[in-house]
C-alpha atoms as a PDB file:
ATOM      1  CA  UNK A   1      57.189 114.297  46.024  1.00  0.00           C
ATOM      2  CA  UNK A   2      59.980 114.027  43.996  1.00  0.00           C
ATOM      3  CA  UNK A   3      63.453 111.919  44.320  1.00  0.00           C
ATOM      4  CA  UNK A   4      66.346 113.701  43.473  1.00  0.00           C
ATOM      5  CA  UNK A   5      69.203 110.598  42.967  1.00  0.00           C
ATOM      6  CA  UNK A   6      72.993 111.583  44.702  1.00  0.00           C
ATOM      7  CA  UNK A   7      74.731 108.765  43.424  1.00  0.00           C
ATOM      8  CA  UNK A   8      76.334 106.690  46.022  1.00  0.00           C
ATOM      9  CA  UNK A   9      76.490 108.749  49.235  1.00  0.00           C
ATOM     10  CA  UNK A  10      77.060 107.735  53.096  1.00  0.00           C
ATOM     11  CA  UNK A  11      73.818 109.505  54.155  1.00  0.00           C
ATOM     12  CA  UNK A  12      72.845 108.347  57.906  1.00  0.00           C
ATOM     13  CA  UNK A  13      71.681 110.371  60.960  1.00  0.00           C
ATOM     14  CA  UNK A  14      72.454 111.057  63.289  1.00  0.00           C
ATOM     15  CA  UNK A  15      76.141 109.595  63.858  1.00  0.00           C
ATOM     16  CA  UNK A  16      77.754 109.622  67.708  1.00  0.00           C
ATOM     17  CA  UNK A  17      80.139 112.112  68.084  1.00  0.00           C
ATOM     18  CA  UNK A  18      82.151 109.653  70.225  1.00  0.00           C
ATOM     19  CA  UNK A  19      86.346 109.946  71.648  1.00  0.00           C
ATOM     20  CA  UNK A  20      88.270 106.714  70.613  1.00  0.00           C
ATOM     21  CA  UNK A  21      91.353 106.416  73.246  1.00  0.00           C
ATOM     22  CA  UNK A  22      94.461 104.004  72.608  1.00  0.00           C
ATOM     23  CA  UNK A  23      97.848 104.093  74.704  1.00  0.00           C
ATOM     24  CA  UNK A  24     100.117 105.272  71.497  1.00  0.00           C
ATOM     25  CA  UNK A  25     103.286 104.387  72.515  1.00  0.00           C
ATOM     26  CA  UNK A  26     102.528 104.497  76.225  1.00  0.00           C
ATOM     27  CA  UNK A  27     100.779 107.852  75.914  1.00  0.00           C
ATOM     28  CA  UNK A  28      96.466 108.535  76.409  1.00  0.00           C
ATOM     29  CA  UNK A  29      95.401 110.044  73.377  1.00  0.00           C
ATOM     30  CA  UNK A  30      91.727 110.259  71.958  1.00  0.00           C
ATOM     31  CA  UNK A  31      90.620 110.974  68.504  1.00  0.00           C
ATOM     32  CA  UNK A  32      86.640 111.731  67.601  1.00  0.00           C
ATOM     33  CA  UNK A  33      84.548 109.292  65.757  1.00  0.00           C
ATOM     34  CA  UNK A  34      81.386 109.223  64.230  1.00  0.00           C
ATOM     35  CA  UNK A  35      81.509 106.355  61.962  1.00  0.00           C
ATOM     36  CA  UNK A  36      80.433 103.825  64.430  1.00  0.00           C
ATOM     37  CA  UNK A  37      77.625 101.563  65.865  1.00  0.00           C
ATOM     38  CA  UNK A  38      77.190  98.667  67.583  1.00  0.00           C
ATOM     39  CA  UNK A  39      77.821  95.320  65.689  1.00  0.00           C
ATOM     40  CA  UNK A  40      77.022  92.205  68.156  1.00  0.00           C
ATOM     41  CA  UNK A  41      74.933  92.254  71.060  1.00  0.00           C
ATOM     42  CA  UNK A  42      75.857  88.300  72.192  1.00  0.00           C
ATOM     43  CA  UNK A  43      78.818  88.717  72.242  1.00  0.00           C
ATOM     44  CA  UNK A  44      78.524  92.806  72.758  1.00  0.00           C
ATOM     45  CA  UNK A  45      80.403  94.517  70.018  1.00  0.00           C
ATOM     46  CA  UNK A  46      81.290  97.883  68.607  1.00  0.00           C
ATOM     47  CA  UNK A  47      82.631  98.690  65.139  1.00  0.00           C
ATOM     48  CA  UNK A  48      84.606 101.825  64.020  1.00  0.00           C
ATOM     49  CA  UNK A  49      85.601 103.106  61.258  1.00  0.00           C
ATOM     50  CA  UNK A  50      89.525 104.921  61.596  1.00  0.00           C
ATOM     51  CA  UNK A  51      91.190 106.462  58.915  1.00  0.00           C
ATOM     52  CA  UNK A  52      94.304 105.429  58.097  1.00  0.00           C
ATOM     53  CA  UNK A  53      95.960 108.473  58.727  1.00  0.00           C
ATOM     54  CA  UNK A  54      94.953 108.892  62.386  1.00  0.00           C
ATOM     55  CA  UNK A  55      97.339 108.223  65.220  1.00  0.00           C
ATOM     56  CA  UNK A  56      95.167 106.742  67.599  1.00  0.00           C
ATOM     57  CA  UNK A  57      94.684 103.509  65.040  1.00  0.00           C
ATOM     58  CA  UNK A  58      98.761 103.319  65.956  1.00  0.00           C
ATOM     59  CA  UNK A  59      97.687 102.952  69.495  1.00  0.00           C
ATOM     60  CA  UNK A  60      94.650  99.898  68.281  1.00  0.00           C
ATOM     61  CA  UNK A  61      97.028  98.564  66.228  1.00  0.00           C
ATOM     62  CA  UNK A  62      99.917  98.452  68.924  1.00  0.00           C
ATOM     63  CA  UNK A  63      97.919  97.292  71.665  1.00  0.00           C
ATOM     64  CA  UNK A  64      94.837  95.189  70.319  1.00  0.00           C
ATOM     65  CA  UNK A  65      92.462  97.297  72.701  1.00  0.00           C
ATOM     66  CA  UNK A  66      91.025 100.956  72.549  1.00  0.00           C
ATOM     67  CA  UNK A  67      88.072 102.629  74.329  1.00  0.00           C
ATOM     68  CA  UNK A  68      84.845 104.317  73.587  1.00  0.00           C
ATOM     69  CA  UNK A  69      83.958 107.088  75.270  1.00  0.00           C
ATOM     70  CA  UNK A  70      80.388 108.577  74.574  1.00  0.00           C
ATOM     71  CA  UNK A  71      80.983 112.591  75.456  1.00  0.00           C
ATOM     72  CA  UNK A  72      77.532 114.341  76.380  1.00  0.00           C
ATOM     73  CA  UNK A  73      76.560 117.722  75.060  1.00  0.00           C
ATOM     74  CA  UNK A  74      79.112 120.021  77.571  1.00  0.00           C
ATOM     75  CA  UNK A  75      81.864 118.622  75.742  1.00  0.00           C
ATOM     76  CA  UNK A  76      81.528 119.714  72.416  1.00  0.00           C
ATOM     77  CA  UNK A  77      84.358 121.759  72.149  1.00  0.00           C
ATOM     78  CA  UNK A  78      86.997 118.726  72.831  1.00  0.00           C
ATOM     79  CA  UNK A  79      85.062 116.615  70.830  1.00  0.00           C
ATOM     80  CA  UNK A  80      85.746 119.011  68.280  1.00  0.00           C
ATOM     81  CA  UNK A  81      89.067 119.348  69.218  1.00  0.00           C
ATOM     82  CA  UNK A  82      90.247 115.696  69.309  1.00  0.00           C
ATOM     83  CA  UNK A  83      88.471 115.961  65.517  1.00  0.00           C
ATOM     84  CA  UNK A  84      90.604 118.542  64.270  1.00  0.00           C
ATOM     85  CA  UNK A  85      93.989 118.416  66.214  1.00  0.00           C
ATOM     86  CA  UNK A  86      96.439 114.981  65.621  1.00  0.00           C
ATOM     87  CA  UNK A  87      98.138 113.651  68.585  1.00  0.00           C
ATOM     88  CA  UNK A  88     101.210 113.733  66.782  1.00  0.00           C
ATOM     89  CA  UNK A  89     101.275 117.466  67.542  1.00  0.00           C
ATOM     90  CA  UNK A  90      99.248 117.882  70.673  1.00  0.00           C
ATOM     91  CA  UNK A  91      99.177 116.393  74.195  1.00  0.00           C
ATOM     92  CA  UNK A  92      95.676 115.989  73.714  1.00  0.00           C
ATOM     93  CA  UNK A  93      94.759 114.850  77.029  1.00  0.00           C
ATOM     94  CA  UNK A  94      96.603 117.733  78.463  1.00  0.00           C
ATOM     95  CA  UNK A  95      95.042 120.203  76.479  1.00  0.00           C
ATOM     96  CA  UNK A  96      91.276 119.082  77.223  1.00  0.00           C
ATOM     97  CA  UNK A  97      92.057 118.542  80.855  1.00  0.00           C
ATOM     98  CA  UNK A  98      90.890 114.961  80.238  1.00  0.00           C
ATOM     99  CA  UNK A  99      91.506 112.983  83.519  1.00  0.00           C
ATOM    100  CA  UNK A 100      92.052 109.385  82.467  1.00  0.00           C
ATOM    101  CA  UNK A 101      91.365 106.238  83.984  1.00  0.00           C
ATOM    102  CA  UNK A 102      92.231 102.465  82.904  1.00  0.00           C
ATOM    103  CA  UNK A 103      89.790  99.281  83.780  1.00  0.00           C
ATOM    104  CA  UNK A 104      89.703  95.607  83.115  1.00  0.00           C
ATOM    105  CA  UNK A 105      91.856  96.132  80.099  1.00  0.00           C
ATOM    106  CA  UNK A 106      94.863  98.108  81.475  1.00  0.00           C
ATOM    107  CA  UNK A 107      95.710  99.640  78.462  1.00  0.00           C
ATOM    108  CA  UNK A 108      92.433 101.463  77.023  1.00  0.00           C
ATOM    109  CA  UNK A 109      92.547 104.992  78.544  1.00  0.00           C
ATOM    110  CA  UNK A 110      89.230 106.061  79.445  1.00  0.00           C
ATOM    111  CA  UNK A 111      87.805 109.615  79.842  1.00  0.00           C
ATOM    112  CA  UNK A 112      86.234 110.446  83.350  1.00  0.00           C
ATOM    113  CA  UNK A 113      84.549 113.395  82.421  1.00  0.00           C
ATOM    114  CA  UNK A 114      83.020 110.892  79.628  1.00  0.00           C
ATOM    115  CA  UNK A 115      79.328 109.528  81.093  1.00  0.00           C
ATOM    116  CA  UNK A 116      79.622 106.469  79.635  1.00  0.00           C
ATOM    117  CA  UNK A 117      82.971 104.503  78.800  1.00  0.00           C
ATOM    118  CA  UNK A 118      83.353 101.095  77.156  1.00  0.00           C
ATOM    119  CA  UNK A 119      86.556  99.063  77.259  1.00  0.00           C
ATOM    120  CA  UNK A 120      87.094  97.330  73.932  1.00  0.00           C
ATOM    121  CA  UNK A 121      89.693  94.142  72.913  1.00  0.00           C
ATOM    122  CA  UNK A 122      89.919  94.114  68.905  1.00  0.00           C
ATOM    123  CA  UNK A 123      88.147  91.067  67.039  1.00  0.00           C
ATOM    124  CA  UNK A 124      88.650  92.230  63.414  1.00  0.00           C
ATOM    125  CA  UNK A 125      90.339  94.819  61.277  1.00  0.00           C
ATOM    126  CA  UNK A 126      89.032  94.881  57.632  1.00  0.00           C
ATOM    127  CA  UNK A 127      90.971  97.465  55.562  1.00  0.00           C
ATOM    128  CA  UNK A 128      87.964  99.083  53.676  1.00  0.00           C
ATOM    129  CA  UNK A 129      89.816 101.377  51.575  1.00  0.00           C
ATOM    130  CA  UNK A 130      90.062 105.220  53.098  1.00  0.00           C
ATOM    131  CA  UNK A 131      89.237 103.541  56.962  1.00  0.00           C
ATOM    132  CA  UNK A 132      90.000 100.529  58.843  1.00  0.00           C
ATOM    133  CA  UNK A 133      86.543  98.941  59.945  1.00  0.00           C
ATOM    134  CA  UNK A 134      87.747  98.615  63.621  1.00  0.00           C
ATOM    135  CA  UNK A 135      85.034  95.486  65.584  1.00  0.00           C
ATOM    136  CA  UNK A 136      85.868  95.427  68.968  1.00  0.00           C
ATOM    137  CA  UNK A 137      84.324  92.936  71.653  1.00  0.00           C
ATOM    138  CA  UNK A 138      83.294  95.151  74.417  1.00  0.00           C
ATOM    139  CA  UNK A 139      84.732  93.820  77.400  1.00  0.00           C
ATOM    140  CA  UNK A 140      83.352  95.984  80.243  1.00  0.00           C
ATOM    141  CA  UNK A 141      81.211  99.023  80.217  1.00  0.00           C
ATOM    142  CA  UNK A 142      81.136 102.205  82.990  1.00  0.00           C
ATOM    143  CA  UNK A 143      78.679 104.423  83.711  1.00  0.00           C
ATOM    144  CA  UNK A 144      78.817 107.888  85.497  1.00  0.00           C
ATOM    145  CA  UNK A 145      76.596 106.785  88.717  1.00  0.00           C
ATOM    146  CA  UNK A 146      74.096 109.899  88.192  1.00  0.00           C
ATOM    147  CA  UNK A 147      73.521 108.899  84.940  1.00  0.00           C
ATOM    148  CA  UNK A 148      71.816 105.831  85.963  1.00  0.00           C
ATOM    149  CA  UNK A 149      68.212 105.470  86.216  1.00  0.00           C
ATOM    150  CA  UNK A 150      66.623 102.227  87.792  1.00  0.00           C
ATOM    151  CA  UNK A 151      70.101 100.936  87.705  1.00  0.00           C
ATOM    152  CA  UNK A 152      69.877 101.087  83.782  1.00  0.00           C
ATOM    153  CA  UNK A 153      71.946 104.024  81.651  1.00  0.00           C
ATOM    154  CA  UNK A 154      69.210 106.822  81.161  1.00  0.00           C
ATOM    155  CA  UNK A 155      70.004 108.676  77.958  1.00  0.00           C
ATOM    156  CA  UNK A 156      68.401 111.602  79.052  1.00  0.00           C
ATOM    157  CA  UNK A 157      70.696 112.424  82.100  1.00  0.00           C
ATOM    158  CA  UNK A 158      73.996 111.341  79.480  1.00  0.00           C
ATOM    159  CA  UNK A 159      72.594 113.911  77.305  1.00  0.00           C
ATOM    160  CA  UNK A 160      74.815 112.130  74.069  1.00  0.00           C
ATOM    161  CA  UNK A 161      76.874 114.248  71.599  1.00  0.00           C
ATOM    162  CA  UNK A 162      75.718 113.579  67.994  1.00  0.00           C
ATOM    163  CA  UNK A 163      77.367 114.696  64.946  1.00  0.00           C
ATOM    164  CA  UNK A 164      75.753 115.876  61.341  1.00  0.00           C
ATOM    165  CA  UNK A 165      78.084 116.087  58.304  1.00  0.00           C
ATOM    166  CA  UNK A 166      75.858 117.635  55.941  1.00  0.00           C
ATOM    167  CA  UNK A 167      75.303 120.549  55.137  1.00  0.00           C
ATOM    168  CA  UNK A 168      76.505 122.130  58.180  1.00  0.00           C
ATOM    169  CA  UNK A 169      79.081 119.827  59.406  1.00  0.00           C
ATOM    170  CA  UNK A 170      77.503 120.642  63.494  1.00  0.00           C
ATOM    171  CA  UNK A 171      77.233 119.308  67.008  1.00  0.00           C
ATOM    172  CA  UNK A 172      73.882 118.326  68.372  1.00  0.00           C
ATOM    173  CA  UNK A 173      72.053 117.098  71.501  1.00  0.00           C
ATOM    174  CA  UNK A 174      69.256 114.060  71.075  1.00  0.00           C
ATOM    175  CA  UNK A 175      65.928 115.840  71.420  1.00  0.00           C
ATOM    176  CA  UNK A 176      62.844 113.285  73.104  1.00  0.00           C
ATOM    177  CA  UNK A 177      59.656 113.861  71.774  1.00  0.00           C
END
């Protein structure tokens, strides 16, 4: 078969369609990310990668802490919500009738509805050009109880959101085979 060559392209699937929260000046707000993966397992890390432009990186930047929040496939529409809409102009939480809840941190705001939440403390910002590379040490993770198999997070009952920029730009559940 052959090749057709792109040029330099950021080609990967399939990306999380996960909800970054930050306190931006003392306010909850969540922004979606799919430029992210984990980066460390000892210690546990996360990176993400934030535009510039977004006000949730406010929030990382004034507090040193933000939150992950892995949304499962019922909550594609304020996934793609928190995508679209800045919290500069929108209560956000308010909005997506997010109910919020802060851990170890105090300061990460956390989605309930979210089955799977993990409380990060920044360890690096690298300024990459168009996004901050956001690492994050990930200081405690939570689980939704149901979604918990053998004690262990069962990605079947979380049922992740994933994302697909090209060539449709569309939501998408994991499918086992």
């Amino acid at each position: 078969m052959q090749k057709v060559t792109l040029g330099p392209r950021i080609v990967l699937y399939p990306l999380p369609a996960l909800l970054i929260g930050a306190n931006v000046e003392g306010k909850p707000n969540f922004m979606a990310a799919a430029w992210s993966g984990i980066a460390c397992s000892e210690p546990p890390m996360i990176s993400v990668a934030l535009r510039h432009s977004r006000h949730t990186l406010k929030g990382v930047e004034e507090n040193m802490t933000f939150s992950v929040n892995v949304a499962s496939v019922t909550h594609h529409k304020e996934v793609d919500y928190c995508g679209i809409v800045s919290g500069t102009n929108a209560d956000k939480v308010s909005v997506c009738g997010f109910k919020c809840f802060y851990g170890k941190l105090e300061n990460a705001p956390m989605i309930e509805q979210c089955p799977v939440n993990l409380e990060c403390r920044v360890e690096h910002m690298l300024d990459l050009g168009s996004h901050v590379l956001v690492v994050g040490k990930i200081e405690e993770t939570h689980v939704t109880g149901n979604c918990l198999t053998g004690g262990n997070p069962d990605v079947k009952k979380i049922r992740p959101l994933i994302f697909t920029p090209l060539p449709d730009s569309a939501y998408h559940g994991l499918v086992s085979l």
